[in-house]
C-alpha atoms as a PDB file:
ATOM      1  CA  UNK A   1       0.000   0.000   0.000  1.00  0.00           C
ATOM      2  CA  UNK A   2       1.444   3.334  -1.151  1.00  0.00           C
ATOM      3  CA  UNK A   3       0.249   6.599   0.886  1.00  0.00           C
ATOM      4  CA  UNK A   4      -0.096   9.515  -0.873  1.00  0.00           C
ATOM      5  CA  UNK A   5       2.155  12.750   0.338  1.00  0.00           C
ATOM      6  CA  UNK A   6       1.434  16.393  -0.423  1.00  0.00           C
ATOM      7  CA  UNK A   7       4.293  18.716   0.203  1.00  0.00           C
ATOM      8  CA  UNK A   8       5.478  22.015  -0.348  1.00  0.00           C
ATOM      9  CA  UNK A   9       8.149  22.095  -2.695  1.00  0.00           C
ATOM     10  CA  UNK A  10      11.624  24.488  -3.549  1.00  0.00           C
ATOM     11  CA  UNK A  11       9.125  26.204  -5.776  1.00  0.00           C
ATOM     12  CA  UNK A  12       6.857  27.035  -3.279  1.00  0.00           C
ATOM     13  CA  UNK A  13       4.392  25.113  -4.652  1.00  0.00           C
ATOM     14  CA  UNK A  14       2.111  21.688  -3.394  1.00  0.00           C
ATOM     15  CA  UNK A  15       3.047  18.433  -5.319  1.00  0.00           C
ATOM     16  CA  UNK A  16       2.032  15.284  -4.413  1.00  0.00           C
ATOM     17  CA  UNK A  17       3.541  12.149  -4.801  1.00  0.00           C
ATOM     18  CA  UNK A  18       3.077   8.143  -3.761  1.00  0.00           C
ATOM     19  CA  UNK A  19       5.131   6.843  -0.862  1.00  0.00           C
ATOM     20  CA  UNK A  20       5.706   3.124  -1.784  1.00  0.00           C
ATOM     21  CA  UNK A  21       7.531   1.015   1.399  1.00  0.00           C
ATOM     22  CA  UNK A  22       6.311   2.654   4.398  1.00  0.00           C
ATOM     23  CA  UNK A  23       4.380   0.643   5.907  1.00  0.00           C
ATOM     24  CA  UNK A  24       6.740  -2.885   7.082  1.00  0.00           C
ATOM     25  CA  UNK A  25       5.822  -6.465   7.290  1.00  0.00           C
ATOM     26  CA  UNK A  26       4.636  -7.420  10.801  1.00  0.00           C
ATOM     27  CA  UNK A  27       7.791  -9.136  12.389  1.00  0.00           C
ATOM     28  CA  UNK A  28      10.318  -7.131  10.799  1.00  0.00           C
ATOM     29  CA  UNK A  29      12.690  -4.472  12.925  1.00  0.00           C
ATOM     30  CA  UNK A  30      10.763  -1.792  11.029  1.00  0.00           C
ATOM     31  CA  UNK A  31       7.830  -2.153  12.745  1.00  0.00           C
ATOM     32  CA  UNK A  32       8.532  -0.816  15.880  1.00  0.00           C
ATOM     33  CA  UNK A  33       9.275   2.769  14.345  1.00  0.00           C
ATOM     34  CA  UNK A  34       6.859   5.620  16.012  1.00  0.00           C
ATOM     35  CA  UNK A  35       6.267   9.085  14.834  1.00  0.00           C
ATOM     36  CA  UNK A  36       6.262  11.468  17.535  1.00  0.00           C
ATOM     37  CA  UNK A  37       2.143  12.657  17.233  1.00  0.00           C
ATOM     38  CA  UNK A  38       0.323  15.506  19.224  1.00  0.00           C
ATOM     39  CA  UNK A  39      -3.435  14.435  18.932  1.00  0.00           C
ATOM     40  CA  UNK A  40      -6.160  12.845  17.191  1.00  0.00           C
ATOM     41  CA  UNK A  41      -9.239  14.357  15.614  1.00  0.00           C
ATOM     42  CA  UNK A  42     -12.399  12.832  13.687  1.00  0.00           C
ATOM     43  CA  UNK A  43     -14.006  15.200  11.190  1.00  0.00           C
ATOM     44  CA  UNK A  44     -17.362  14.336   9.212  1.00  0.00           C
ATOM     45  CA  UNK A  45     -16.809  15.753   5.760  1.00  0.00           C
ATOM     46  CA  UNK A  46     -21.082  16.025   4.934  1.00  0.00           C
ATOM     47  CA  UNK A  47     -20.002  18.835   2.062  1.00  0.00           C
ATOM     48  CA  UNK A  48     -17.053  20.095  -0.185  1.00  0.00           C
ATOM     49  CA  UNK A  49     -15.884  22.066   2.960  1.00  0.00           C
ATOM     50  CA  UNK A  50     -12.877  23.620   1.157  1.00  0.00           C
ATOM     51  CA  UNK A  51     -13.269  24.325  -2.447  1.00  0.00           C
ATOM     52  CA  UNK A  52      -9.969  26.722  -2.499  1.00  0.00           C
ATOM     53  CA  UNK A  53      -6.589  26.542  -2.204  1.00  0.00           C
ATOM     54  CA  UNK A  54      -5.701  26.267   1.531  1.00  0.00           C
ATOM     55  CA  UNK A  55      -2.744  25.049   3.262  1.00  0.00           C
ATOM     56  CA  UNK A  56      -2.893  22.387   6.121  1.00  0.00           C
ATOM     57  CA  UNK A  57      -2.394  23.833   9.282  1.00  0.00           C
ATOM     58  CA  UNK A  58      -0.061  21.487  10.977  1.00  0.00           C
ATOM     59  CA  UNK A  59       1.830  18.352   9.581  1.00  0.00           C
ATOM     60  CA  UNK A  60      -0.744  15.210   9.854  1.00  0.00           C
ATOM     61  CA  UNK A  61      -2.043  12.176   8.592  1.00  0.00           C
ATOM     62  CA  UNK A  62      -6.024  11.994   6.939  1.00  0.00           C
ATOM     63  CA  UNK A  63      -7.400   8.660   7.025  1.00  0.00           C
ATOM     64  CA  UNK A  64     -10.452   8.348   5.060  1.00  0.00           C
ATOM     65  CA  UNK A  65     -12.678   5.982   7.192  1.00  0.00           C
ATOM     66  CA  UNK A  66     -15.644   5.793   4.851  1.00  0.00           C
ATOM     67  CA  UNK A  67     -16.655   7.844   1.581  1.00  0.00           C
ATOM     68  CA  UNK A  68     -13.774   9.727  -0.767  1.00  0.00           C
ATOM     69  CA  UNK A  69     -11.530  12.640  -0.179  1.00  0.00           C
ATOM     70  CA  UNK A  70      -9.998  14.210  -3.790  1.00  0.00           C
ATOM     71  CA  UNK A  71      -6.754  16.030  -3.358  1.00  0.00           C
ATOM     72  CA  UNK A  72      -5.582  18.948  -5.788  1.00  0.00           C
ATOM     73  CA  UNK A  73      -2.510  20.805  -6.121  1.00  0.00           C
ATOM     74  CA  UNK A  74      -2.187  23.787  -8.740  1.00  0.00           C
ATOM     75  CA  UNK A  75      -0.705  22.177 -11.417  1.00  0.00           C
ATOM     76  CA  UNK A  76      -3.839  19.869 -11.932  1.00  0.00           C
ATOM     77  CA  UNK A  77      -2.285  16.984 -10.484  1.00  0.00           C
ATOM     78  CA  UNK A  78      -5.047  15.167  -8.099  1.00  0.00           C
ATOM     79  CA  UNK A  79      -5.736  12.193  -5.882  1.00  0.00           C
ATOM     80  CA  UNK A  80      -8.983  10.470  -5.048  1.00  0.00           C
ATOM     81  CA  UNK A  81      -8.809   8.650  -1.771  1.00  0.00           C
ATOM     82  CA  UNK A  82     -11.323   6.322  -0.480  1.00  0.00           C
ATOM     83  CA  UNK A  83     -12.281   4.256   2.630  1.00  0.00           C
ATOM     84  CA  UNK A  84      -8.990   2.497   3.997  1.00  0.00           C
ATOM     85  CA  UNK A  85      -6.619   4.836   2.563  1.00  0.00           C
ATOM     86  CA  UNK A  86      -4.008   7.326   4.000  1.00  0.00           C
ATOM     87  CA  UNK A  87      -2.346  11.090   2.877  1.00  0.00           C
ATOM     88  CA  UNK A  88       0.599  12.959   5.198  1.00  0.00           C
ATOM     89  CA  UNK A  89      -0.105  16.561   4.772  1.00  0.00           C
ATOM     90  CA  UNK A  90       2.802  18.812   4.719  1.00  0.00           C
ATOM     91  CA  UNK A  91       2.167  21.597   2.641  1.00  0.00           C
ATOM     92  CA  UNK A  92       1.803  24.054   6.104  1.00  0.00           C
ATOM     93  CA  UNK A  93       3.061  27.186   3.621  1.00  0.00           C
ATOM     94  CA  UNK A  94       3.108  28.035  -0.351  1.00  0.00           C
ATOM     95  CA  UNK A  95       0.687  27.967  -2.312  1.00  0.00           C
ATOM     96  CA  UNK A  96      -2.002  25.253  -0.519  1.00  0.00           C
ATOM     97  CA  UNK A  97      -3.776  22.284  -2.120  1.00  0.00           C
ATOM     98  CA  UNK A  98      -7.544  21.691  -2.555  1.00  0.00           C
ATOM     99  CA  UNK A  99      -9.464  19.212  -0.728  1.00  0.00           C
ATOM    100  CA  UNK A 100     -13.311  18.200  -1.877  1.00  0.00           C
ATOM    101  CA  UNK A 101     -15.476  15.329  -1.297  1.00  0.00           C
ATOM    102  CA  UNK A 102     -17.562  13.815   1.653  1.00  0.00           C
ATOM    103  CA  UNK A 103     -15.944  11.230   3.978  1.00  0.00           C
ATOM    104  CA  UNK A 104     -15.736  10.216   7.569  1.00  0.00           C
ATOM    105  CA  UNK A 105     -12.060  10.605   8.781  1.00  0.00           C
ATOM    106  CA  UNK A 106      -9.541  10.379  11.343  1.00  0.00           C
ATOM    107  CA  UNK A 107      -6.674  13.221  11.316  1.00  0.00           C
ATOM    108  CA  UNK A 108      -3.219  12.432  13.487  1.00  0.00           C
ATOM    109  CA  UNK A 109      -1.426  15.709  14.281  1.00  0.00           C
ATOM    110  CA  UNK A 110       2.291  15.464  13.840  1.00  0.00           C
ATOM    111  CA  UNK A 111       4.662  16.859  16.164  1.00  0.00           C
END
């Protein structure tokens, strides 16, 4: 399972790419890595709550828990996540992404 990553680049712009590898096989040293987190919040998405650009306000994962999420950064490029799947937000300055759908989901605050 790849997790999608949107991130501020040298341009000052949001990309997003696929992570591929980051999650390790049960068993395996890996496993035991943490990332330092600050809190937990779940957010009912019932409308496109963000049709603009925007940037995320802190580094965190969005897992969608049930329904879709679609990502968009300014050069077109965009993501459609649904139930089960994961994004790490990082664009906290530049130009923002845009986030629509309607989805259930859990969002882990980074330190």
């Amino acid at each position: 399972m790849a997790i999608v990553h949107i991130y501020t680049g040298d341009d000052g712009r949001s990309h997003i790419e696929e992570l591929s590898n980051v999650i390790p096989p049960f068993g395996t040293p890996e496993r035991d890595r943490t990332q330092p987190a600050t809190g937990i919040a779940f957010l009912r998405r019932d409308r496109d709550t963000f049709p603009g650009f925007h940037n995320t306000p802190r580094r965190q994962y969005i897992f969608v828990l049930t329904g879709s999420l679609e990502f968009e950064v300014a050069d077109g490029d965009k993501r459609t996540l649904g139930s089960g799947e994961v994004i790490l937000v990082e664009d906290v300055t530049g130009e923002g992404h845009i986030t629509r759908g309607v989805a259930d989901t859990a969002f882990v605050h980074l330190a």
